[in-house]
N, C-alpha and C. Protein backbone atom coordinates (compact mmCIF):
# COMPACT_ATOMS: atom_id res chain seq x y z
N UNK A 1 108.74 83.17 86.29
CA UNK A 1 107.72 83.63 85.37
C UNK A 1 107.80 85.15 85.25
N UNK A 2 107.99 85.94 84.03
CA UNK A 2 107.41 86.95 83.55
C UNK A 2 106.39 87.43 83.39
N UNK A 3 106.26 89.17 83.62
CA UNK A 3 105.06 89.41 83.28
C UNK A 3 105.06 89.74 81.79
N UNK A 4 103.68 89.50 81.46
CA UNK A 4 103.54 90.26 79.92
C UNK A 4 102.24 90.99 79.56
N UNK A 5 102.34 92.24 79.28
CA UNK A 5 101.46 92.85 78.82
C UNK A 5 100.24 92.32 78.74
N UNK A 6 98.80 92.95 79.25
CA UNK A 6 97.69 92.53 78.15
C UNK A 6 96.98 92.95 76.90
N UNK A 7 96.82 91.79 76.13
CA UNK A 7 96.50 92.01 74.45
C UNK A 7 95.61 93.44 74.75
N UNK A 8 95.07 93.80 73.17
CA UNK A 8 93.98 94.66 73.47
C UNK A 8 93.02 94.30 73.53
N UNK A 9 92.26 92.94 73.26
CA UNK A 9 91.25 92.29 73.80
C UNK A 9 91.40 92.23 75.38
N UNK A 10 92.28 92.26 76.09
CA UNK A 10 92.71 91.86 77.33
C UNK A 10 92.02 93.41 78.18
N UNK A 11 92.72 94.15 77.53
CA UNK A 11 92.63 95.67 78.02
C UNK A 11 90.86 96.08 77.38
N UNK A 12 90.25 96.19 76.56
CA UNK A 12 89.17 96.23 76.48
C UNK A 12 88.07 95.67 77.26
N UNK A 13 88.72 94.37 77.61
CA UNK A 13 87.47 93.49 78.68
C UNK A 13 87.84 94.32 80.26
N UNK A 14 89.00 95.01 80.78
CA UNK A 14 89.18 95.59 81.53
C UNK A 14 88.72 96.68 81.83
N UNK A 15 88.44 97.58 80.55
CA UNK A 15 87.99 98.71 80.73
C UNK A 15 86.31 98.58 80.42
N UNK A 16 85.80 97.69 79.93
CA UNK A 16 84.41 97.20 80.16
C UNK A 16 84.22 96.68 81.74
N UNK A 17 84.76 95.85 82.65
CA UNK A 17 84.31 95.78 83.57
C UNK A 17 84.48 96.84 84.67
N UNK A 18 85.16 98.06 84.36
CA UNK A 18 85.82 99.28 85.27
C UNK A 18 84.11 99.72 85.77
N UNK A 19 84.41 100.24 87.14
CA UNK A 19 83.21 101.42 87.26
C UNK A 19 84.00 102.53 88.03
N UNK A 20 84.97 102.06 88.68
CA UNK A 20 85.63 103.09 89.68
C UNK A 20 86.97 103.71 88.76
N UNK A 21 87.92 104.47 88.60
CA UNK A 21 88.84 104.79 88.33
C UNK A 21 89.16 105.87 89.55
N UNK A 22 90.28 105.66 90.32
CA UNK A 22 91.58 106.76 91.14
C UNK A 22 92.20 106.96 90.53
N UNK A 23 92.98 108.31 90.49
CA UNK A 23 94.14 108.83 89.10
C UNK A 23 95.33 109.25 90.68
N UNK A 24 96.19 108.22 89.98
CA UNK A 24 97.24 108.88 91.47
C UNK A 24 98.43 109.79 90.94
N UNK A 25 98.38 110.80 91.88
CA UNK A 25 99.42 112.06 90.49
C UNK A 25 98.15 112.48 89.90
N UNK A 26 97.26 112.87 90.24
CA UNK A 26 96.22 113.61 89.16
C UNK A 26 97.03 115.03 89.61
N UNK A 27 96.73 115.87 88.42
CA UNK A 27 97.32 117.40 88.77
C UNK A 27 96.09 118.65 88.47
N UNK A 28 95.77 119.30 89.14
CA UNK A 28 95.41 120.67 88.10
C UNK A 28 95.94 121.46 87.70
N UNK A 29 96.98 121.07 87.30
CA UNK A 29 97.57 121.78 85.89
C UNK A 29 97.07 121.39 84.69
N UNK A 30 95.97 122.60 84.16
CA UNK A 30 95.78 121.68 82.92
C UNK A 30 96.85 121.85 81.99
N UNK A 31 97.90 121.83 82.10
CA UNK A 31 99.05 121.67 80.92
C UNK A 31 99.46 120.54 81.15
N UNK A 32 98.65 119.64 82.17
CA UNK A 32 99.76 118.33 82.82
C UNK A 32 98.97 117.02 81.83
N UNK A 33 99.31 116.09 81.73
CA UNK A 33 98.56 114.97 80.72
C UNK A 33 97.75 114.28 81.96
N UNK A 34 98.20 114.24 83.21
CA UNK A 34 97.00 113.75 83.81
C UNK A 34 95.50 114.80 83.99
N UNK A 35 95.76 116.00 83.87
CA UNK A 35 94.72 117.04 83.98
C UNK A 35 93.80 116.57 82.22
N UNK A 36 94.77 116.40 81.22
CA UNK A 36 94.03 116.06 80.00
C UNK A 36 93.26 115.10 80.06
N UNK A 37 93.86 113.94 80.75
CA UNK A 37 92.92 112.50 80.75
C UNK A 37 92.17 112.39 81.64
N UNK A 38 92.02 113.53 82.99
CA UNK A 38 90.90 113.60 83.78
C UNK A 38 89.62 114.40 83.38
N UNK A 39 89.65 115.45 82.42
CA UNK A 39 88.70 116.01 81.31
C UNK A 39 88.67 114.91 80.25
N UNK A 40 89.25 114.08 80.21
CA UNK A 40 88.50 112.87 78.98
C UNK A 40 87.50 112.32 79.76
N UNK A 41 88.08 111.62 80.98
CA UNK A 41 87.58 110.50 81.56
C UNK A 41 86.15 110.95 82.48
N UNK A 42 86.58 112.36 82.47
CA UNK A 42 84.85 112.93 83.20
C UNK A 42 83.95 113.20 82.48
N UNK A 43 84.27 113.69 81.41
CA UNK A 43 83.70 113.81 79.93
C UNK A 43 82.76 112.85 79.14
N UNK A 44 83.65 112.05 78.70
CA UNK A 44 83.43 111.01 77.82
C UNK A 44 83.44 109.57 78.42
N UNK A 45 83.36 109.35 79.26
CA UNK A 45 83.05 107.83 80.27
C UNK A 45 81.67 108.02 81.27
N UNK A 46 81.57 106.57 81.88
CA UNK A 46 80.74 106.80 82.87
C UNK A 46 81.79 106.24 83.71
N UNK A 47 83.09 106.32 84.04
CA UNK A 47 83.60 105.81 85.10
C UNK A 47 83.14 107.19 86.67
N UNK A 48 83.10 106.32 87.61
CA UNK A 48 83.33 107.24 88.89
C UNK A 48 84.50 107.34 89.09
N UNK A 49 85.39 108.76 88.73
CA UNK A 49 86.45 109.39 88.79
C UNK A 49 87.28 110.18 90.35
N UNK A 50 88.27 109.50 90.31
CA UNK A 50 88.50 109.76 92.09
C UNK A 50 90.29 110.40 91.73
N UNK A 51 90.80 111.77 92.13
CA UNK A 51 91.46 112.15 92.33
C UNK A 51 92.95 112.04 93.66
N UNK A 52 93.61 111.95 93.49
CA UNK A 52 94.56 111.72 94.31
C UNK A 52 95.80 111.81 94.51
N UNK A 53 95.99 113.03 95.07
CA UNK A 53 97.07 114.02 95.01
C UNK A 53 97.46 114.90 96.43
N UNK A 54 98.22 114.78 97.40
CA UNK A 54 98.71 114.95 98.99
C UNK A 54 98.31 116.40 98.48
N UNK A 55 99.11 116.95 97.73
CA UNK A 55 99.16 118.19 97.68
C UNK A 55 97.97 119.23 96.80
N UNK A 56 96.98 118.47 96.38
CA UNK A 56 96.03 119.10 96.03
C UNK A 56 94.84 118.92 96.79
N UNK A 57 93.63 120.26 96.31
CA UNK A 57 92.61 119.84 97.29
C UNK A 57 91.14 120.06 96.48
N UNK A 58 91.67 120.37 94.95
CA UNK A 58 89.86 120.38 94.33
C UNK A 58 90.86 120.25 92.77
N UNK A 59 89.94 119.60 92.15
CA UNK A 59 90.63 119.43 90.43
C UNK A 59 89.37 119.17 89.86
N UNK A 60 89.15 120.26 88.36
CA UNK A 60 88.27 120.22 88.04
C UNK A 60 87.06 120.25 88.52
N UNK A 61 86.88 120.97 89.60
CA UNK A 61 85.47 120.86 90.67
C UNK A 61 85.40 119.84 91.92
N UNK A 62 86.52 119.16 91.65
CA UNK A 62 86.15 117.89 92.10
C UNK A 62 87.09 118.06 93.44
N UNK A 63 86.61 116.63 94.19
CA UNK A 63 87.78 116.91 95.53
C UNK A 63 88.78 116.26 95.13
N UNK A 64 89.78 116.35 95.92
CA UNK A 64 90.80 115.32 95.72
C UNK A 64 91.36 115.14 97.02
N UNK A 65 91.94 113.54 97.19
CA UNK A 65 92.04 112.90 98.58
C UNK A 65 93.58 112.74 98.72
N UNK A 66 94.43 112.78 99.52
CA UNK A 66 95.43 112.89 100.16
C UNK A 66 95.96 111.21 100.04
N UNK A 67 95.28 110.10 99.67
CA UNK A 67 95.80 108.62 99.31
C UNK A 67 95.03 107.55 98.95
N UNK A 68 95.27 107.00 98.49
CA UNK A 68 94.19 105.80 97.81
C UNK A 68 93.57 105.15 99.31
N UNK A 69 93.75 105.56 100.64
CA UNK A 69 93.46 104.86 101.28
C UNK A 69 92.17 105.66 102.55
N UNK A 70 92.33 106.68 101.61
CA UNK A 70 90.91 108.07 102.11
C UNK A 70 90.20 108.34 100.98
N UNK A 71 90.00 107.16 99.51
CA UNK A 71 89.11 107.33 99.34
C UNK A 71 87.58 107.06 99.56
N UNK A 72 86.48 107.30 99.25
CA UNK A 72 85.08 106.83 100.08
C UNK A 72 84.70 105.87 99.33
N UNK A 73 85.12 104.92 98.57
CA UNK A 73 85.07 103.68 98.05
C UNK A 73 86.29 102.79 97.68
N UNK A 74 86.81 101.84 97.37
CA UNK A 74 87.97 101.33 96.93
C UNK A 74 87.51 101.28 95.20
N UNK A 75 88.68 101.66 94.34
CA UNK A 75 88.90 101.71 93.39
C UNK A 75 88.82 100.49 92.40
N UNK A 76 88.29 100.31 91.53
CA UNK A 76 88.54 99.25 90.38
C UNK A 76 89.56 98.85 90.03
N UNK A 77 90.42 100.45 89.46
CA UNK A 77 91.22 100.69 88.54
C UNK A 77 91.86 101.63 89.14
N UNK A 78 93.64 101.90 89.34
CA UNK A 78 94.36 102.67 89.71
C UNK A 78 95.30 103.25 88.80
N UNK A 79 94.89 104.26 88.09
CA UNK A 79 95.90 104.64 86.86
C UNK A 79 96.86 105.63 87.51
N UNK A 80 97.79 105.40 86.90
CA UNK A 80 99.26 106.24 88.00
C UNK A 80 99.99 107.04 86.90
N UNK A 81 100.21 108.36 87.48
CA UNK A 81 100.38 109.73 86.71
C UNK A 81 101.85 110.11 87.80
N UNK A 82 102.84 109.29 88.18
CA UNK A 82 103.79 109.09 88.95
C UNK A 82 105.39 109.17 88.41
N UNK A 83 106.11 109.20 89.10
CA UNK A 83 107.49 108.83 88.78
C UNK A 83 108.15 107.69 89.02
N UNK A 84 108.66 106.88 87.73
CA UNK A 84 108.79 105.28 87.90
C UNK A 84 109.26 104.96 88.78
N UNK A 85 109.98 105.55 90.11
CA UNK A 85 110.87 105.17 91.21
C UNK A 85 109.34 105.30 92.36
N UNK A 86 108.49 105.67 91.65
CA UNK A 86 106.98 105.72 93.18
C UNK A 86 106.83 104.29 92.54
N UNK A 87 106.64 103.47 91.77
CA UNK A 87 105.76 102.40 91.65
C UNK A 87 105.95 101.95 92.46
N UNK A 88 106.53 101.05 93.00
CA UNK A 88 106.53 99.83 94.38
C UNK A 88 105.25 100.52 95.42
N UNK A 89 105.77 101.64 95.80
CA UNK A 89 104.68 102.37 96.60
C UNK A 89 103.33 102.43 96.40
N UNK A 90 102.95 102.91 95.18
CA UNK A 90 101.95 103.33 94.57
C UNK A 90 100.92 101.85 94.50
N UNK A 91 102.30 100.83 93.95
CA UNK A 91 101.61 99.19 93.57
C UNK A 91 101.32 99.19 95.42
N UNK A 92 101.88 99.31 96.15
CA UNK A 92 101.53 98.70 97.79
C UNK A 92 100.43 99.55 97.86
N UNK A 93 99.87 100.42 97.99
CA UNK A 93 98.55 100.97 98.13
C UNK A 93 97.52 100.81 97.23
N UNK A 94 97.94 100.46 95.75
CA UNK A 94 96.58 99.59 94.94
C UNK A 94 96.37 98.06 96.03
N UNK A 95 97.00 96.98 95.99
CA UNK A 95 96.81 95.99 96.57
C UNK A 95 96.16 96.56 98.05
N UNK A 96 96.80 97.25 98.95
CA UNK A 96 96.25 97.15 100.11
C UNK A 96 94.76 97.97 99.97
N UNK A 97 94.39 98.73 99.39
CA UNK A 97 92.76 99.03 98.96
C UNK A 97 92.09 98.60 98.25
N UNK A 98 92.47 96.98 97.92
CA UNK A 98 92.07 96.26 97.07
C UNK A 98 91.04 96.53 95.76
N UNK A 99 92.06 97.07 94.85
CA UNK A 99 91.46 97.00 93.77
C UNK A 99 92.21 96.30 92.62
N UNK A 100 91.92 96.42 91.51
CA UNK A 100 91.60 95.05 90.66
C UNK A 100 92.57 95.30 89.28
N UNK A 101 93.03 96.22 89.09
CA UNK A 101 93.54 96.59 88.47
C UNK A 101 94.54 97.89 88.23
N UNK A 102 95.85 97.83 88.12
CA UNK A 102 96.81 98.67 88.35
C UNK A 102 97.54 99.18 86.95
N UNK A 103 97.29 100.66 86.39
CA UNK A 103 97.65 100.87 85.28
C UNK A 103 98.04 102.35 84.97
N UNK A 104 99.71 101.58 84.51
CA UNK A 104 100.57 103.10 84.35
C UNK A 104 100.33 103.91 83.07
N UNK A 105 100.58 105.35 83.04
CA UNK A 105 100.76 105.41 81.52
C UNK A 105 102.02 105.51 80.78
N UNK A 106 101.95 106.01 79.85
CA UNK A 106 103.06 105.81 78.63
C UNK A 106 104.15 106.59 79.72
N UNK A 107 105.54 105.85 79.20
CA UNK A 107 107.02 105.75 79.72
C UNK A 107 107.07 105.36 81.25
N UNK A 108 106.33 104.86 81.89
CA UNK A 108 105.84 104.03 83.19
C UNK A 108 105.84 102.45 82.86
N UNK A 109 106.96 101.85 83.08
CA UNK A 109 107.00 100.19 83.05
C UNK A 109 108.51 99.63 83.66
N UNK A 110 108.06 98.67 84.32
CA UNK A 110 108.88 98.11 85.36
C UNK A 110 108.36 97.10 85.77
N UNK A 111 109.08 95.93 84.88
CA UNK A 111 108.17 94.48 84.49
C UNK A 111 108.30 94.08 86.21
N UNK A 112 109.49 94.17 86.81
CA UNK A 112 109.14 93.46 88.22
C UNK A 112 108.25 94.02 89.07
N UNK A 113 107.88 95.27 89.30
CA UNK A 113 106.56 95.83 89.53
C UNK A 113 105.19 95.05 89.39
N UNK A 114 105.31 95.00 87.93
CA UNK A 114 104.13 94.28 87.26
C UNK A 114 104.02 93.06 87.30
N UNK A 115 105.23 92.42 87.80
CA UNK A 115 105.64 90.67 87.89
C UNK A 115 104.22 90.33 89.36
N UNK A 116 105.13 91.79 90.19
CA UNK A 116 104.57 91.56 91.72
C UNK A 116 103.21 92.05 91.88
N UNK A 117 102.64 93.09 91.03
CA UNK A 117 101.25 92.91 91.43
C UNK A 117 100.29 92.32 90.33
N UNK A 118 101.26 91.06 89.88
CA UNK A 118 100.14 89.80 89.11
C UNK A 118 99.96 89.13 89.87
N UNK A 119 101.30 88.62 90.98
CA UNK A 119 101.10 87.39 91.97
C UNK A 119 100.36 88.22 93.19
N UNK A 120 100.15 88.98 93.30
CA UNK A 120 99.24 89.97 94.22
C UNK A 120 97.82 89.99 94.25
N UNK A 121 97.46 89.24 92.38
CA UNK A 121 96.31 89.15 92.29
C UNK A 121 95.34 90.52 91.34
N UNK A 122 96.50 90.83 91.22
CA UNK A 122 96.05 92.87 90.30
C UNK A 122 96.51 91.94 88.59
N UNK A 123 95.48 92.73 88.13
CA UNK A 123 95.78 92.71 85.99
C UNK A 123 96.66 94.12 86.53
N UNK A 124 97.19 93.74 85.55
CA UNK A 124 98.45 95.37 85.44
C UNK A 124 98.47 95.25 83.83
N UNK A 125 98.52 96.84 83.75
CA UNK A 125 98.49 97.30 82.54
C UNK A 125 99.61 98.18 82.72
N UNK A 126 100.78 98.45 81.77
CA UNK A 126 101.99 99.52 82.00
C UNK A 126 102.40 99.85 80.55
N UNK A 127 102.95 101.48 80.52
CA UNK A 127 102.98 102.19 79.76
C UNK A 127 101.99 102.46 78.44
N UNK A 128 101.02 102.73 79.09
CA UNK A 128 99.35 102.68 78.04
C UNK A 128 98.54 103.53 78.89
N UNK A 129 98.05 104.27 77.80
CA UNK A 129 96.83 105.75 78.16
C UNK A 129 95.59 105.31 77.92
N UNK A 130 95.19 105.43 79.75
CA UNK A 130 93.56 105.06 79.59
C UNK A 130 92.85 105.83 78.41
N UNK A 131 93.11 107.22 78.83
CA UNK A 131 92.27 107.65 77.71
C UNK A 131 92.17 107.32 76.38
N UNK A 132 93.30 107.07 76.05
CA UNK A 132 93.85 106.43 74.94
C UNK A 132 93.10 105.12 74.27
N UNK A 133 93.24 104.17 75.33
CA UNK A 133 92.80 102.99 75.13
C UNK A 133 91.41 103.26 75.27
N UNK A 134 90.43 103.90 76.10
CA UNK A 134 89.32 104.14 75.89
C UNK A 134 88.79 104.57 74.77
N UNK A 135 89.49 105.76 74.07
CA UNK A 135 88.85 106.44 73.06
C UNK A 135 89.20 105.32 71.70
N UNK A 136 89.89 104.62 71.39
CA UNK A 136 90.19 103.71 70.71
C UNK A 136 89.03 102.32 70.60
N UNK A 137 89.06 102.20 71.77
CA UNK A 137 87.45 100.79 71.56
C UNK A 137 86.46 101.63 71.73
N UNK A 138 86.06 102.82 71.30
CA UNK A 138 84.98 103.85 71.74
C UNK A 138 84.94 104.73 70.65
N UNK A 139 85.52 104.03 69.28
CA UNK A 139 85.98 104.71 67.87
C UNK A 139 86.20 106.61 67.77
N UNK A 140 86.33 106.85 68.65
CA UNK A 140 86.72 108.32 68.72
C UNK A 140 88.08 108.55 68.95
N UNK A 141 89.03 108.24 68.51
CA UNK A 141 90.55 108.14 68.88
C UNK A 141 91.10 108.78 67.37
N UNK A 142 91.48 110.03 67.52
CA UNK A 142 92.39 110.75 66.27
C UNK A 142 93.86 110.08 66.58
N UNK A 143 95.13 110.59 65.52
CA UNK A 143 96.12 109.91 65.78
C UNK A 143 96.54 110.77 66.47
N UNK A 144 96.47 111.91 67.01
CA UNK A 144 96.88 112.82 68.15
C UNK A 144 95.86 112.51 69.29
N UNK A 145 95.46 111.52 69.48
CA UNK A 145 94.80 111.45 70.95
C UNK A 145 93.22 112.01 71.10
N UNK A 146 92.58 112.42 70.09
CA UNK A 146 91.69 112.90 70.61
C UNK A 146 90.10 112.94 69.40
N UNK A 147 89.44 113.04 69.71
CA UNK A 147 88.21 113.12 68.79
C UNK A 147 88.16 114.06 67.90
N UNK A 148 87.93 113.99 66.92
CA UNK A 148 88.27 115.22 65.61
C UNK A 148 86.63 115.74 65.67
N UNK A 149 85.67 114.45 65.48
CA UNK A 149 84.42 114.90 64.99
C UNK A 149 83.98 114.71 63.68
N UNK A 150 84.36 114.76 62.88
CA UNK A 150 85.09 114.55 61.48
C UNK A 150 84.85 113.21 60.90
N UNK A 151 83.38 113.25 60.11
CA UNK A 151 83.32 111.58 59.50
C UNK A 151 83.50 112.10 58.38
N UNK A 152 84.38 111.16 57.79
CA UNK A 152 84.30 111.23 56.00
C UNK A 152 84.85 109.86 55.30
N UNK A 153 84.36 110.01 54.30
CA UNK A 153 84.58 108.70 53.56
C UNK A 153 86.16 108.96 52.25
N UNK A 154 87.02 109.44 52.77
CA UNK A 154 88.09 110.21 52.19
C UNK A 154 89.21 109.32 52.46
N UNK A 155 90.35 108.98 51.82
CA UNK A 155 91.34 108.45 52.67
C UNK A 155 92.45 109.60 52.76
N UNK A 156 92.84 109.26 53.75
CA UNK A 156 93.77 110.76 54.42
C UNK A 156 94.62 110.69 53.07
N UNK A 157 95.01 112.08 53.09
CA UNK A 157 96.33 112.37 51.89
C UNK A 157 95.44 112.52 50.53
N UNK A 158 94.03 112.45 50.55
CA UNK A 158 93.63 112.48 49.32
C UNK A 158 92.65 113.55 49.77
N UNK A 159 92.23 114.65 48.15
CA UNK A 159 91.63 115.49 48.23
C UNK A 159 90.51 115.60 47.16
């Protein structure tokens, strides 16, 4: 058996039942895309946002913990800001802090990864931006990623 993606009904009912999110690879660099989607996700969600990075020690105000396995709750949702050769790793510490859901972002996928933490009992989501997918069922999603602000009854290209 293969894994296969979930629909976006699939991924919407996921990110409706989320309360926890860990970002593993979170950076403070804000030039980094995980630093962008950790200012979305503190921003514009009510998720409880948990940082996790060996080599960092505050992002965005916030602390950040040395492994998914020092954080002070177990995670929902484990979105991974990694290099595709960490997954196996990254997947062994979602399962062993049992949480519920394991999700890479864009150019992050490695169906046997995802094969192994379905039979593990994890929804896996791979190569897809929480923020992304959030701001999208949350009608604030520009085609560059982000909220314009901007209602109009115009269709683009017309003036």
């Amino acid at each position: 058996m293969s894994w296969t993606p979930p629909t976006a009904q699939e991924r919407q009912a996921i990110l409706r039942r989320t309360r926890t999110v860990a970002m593993v690879g979170a950076s403070p660099n804000p030039a980094r895309a995980s630093n962008f989607v950790a200012t979305y996700l503190l921003g514009s969600t009510d998720f409880d946002v948990y940082f996790v990075n060996p080599n960092a020690t505050e992002i965005l105000g916030r602390p950040v913990y040395p492994s998914l396995d020092a954080l002070p709750v177990p995670p929902d949702l484990v979105d991974v800001f990694r290099r595709l050769e960490d997954l196996p790793e990254v997947l062994d510490a979602t399962i062993a802090v049992g949480a519920s859901t394991f999700w890479t972002q864009f150019g992050l996928r490695d169906d046997a990864v995802a094969q192994r933490g379905v039979e593990a009992g994890l929804t896996v989501v791979m190569d897809q931006c929480l923020k992304v997918e959030h701001a999208r069922f949350h009608g604030g999603l520009h085609l560059a990623g982000f909220d314009t602000g901007v209602i109009s009854s115009r269709r683009a290209g017309s003036r």
